[in-house]
N, C-alpha and C. Protein backbone atom coordinates (compact mmCIF):
# COMPACT_ATOMS: atom_id res chain seq x y z
N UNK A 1 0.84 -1.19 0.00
CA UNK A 1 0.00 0.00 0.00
C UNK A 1 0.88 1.25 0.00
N UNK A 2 0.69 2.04 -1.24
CA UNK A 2 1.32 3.53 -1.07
C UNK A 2 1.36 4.32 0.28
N UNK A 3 2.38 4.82 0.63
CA UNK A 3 1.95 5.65 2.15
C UNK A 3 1.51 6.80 1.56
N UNK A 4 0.80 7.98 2.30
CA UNK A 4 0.57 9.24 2.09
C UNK A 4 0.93 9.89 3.01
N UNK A 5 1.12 11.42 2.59
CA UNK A 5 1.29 12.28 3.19
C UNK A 5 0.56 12.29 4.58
N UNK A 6 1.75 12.78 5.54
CA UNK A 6 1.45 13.18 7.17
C UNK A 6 0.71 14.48 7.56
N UNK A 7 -0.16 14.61 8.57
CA UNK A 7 0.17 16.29 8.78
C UNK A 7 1.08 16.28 9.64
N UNK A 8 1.12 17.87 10.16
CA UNK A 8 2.65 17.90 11.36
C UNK A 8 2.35 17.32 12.27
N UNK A 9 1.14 17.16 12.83
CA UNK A 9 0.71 16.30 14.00
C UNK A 9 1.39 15.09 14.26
N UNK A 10 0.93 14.66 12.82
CA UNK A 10 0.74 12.92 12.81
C UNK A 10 2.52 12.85 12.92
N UNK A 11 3.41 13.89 12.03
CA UNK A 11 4.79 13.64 11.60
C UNK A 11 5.09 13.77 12.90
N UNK A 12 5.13 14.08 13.80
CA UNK A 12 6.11 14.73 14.96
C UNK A 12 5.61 13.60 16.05
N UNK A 13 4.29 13.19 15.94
CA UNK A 13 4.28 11.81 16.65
C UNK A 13 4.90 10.71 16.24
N UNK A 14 4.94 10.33 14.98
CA UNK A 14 5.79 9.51 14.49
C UNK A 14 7.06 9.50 14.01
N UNK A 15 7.88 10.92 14.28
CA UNK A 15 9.10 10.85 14.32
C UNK A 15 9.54 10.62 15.86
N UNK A 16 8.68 10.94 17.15
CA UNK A 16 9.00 10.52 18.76
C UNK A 16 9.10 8.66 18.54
N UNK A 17 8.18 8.11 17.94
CA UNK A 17 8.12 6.90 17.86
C UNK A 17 9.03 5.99 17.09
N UNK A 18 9.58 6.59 15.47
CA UNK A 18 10.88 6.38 15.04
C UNK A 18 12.11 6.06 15.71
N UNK A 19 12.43 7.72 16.62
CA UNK A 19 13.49 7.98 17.48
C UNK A 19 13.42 7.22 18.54
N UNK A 20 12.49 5.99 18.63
CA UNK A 20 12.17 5.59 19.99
C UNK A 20 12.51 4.00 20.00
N UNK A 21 11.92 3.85 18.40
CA UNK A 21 11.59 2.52 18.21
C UNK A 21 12.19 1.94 16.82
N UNK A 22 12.14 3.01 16.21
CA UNK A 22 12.95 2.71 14.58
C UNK A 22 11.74 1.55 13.93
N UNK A 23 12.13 0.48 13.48
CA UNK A 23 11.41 -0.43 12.91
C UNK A 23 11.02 -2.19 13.69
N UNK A 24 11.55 -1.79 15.16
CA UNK A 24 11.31 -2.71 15.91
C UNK A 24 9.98 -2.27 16.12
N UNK A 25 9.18 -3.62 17.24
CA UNK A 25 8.21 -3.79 17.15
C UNK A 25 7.59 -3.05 18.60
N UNK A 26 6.57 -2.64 18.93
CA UNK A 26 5.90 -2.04 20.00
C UNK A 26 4.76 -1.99 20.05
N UNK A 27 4.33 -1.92 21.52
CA UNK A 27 3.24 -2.02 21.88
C UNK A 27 2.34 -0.96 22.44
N UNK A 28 1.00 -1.13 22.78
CA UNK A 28 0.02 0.56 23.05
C UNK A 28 0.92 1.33 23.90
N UNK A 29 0.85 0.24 24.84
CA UNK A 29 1.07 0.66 26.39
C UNK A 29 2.80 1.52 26.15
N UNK A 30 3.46 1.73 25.29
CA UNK A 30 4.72 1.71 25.26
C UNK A 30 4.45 3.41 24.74
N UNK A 31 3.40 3.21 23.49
CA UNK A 31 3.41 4.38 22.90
C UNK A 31 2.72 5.39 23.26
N UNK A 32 1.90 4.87 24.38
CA UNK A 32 1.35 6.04 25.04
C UNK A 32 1.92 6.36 26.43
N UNK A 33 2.83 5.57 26.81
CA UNK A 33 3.94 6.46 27.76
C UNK A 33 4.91 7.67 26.86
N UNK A 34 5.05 6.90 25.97
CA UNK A 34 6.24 7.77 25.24
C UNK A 34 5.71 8.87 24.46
N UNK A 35 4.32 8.88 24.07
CA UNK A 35 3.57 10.16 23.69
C UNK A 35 2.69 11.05 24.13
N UNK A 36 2.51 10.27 25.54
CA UNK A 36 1.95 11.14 26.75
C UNK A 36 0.52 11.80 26.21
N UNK A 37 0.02 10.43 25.52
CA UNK A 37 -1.80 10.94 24.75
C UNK A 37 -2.48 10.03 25.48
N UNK A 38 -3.99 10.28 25.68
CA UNK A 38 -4.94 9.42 26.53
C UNK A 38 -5.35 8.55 25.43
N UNK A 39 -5.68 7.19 25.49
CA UNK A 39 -6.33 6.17 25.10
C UNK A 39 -6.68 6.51 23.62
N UNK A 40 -7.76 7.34 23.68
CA UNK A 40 -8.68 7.52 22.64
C UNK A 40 -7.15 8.30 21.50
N UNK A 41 -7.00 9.51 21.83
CA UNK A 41 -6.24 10.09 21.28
C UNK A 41 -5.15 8.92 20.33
N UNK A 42 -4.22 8.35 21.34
CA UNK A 42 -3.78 7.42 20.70
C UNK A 42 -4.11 6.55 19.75
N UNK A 43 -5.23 6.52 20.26
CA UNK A 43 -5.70 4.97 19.06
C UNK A 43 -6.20 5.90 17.80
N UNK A 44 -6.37 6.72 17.98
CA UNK A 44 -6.90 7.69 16.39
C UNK A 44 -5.86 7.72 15.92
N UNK A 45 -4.72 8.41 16.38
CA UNK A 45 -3.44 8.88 15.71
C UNK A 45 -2.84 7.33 15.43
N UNK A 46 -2.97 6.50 16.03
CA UNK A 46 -2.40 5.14 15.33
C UNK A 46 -3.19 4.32 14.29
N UNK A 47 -4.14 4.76 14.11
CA UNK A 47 -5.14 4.56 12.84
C UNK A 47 -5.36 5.08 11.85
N UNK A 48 -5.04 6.65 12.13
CA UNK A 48 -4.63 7.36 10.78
C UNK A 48 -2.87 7.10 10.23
N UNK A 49 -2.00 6.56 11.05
CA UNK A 49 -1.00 5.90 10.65
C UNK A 49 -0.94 5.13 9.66
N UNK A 50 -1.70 3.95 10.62
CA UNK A 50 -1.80 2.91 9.80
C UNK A 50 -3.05 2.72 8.35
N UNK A 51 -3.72 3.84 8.32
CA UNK A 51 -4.41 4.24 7.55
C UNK A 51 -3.78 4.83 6.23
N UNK A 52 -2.20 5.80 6.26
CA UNK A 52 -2.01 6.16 5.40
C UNK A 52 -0.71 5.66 5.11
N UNK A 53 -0.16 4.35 5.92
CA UNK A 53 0.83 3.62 5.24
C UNK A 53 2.03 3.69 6.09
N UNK A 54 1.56 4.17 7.26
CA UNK A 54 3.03 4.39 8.00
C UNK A 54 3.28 3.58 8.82
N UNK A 55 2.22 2.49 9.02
CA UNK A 55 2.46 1.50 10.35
C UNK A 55 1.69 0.73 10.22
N UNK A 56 2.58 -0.67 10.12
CA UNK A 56 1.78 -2.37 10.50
C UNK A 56 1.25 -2.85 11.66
N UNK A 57 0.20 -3.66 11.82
CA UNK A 57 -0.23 -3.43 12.66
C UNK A 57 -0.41 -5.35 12.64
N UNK A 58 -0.14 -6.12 13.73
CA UNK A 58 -0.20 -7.23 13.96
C UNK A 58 -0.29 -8.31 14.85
N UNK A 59 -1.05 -9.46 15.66
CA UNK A 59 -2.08 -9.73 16.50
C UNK A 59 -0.14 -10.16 17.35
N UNK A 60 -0.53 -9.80 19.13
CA UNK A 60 0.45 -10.27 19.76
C UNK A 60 0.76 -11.84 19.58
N UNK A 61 2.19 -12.48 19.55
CA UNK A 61 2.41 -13.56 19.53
C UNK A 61 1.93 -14.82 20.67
N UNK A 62 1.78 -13.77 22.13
CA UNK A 62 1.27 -14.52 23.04
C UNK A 62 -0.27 -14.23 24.05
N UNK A 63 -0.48 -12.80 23.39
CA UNK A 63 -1.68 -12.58 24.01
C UNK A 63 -2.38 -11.77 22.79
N UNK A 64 -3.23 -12.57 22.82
CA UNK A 64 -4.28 -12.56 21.47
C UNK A 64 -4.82 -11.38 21.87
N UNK A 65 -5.19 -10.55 22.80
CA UNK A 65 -5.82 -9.39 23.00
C UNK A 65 -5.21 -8.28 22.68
N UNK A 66 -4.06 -8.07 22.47
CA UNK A 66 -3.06 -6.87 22.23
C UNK A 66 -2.53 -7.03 20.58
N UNK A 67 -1.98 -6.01 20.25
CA UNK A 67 -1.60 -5.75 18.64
C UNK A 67 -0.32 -5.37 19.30
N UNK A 68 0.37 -5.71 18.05
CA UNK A 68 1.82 -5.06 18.32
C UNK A 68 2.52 -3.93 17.03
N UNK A 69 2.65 -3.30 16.98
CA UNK A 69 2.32 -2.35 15.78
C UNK A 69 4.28 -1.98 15.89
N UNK A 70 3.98 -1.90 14.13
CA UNK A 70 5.66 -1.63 13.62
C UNK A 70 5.43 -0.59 12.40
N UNK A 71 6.59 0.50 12.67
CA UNK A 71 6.62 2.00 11.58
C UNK A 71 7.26 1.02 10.56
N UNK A 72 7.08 2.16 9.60
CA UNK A 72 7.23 1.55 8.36
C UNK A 72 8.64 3.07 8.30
N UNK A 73 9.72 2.64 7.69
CA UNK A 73 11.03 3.74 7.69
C UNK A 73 10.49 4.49 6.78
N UNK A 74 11.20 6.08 7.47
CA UNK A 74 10.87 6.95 6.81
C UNK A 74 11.39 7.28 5.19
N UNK A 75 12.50 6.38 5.01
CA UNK A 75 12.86 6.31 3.28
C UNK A 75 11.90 6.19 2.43
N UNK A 76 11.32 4.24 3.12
CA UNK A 76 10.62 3.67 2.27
C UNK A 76 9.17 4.00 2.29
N UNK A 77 8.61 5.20 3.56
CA UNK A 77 7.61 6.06 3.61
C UNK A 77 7.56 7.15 2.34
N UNK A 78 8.47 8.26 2.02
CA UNK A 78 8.98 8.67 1.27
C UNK A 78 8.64 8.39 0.10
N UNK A 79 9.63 7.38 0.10
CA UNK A 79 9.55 6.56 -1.89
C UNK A 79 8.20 6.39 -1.82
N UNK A 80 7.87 5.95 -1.41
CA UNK A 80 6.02 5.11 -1.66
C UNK A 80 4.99 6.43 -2.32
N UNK A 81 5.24 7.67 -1.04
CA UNK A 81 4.19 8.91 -1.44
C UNK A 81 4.73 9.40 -3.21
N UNK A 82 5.95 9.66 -3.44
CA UNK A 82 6.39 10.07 -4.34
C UNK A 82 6.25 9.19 -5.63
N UNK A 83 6.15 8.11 -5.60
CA UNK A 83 5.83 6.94 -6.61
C UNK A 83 4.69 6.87 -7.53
């Protein structure tokens, strides 16, 4: 899936999460310490992510109730919009 364009919002949350996490894998609870957003907030901004190509999103290996969500690099973010 092509990524699209960020707004500054979305970019500056997901460059804290880059700088945090790069292309390893993470979890809610991780990204909402490290972005200091309530619940709801979070889960929007990680849906319009993964909505416009910037982040995978995939069922935990040991607890089926949690997702574990991975950025997609900002190169191959890049190339994709411009393509």
């Amino acid at each position: 899936m092509p990524a699209k364009p960020l707004s500054s919002y979305q970019m500056k949350k997901y460059a804290a999460l880059w700088n945090k996490y790069g292309g390893k894998p993470f979890e809610f609870d991780q990204a909402q310490h490290l972005l200091n957003l309530n619940e709801n907030n979070l889960l929007v901004l990680l849906h319009r992510l993964k909505q416009k190509g910037w982040l995978t999103t995939k069922q935990h290996p040991k607890n089926t109730r949690k997702t574990v969500y991975s950025l997609l690099s900002p190169n191959d973010a890049v190339k994709a919009i411009v393509k």
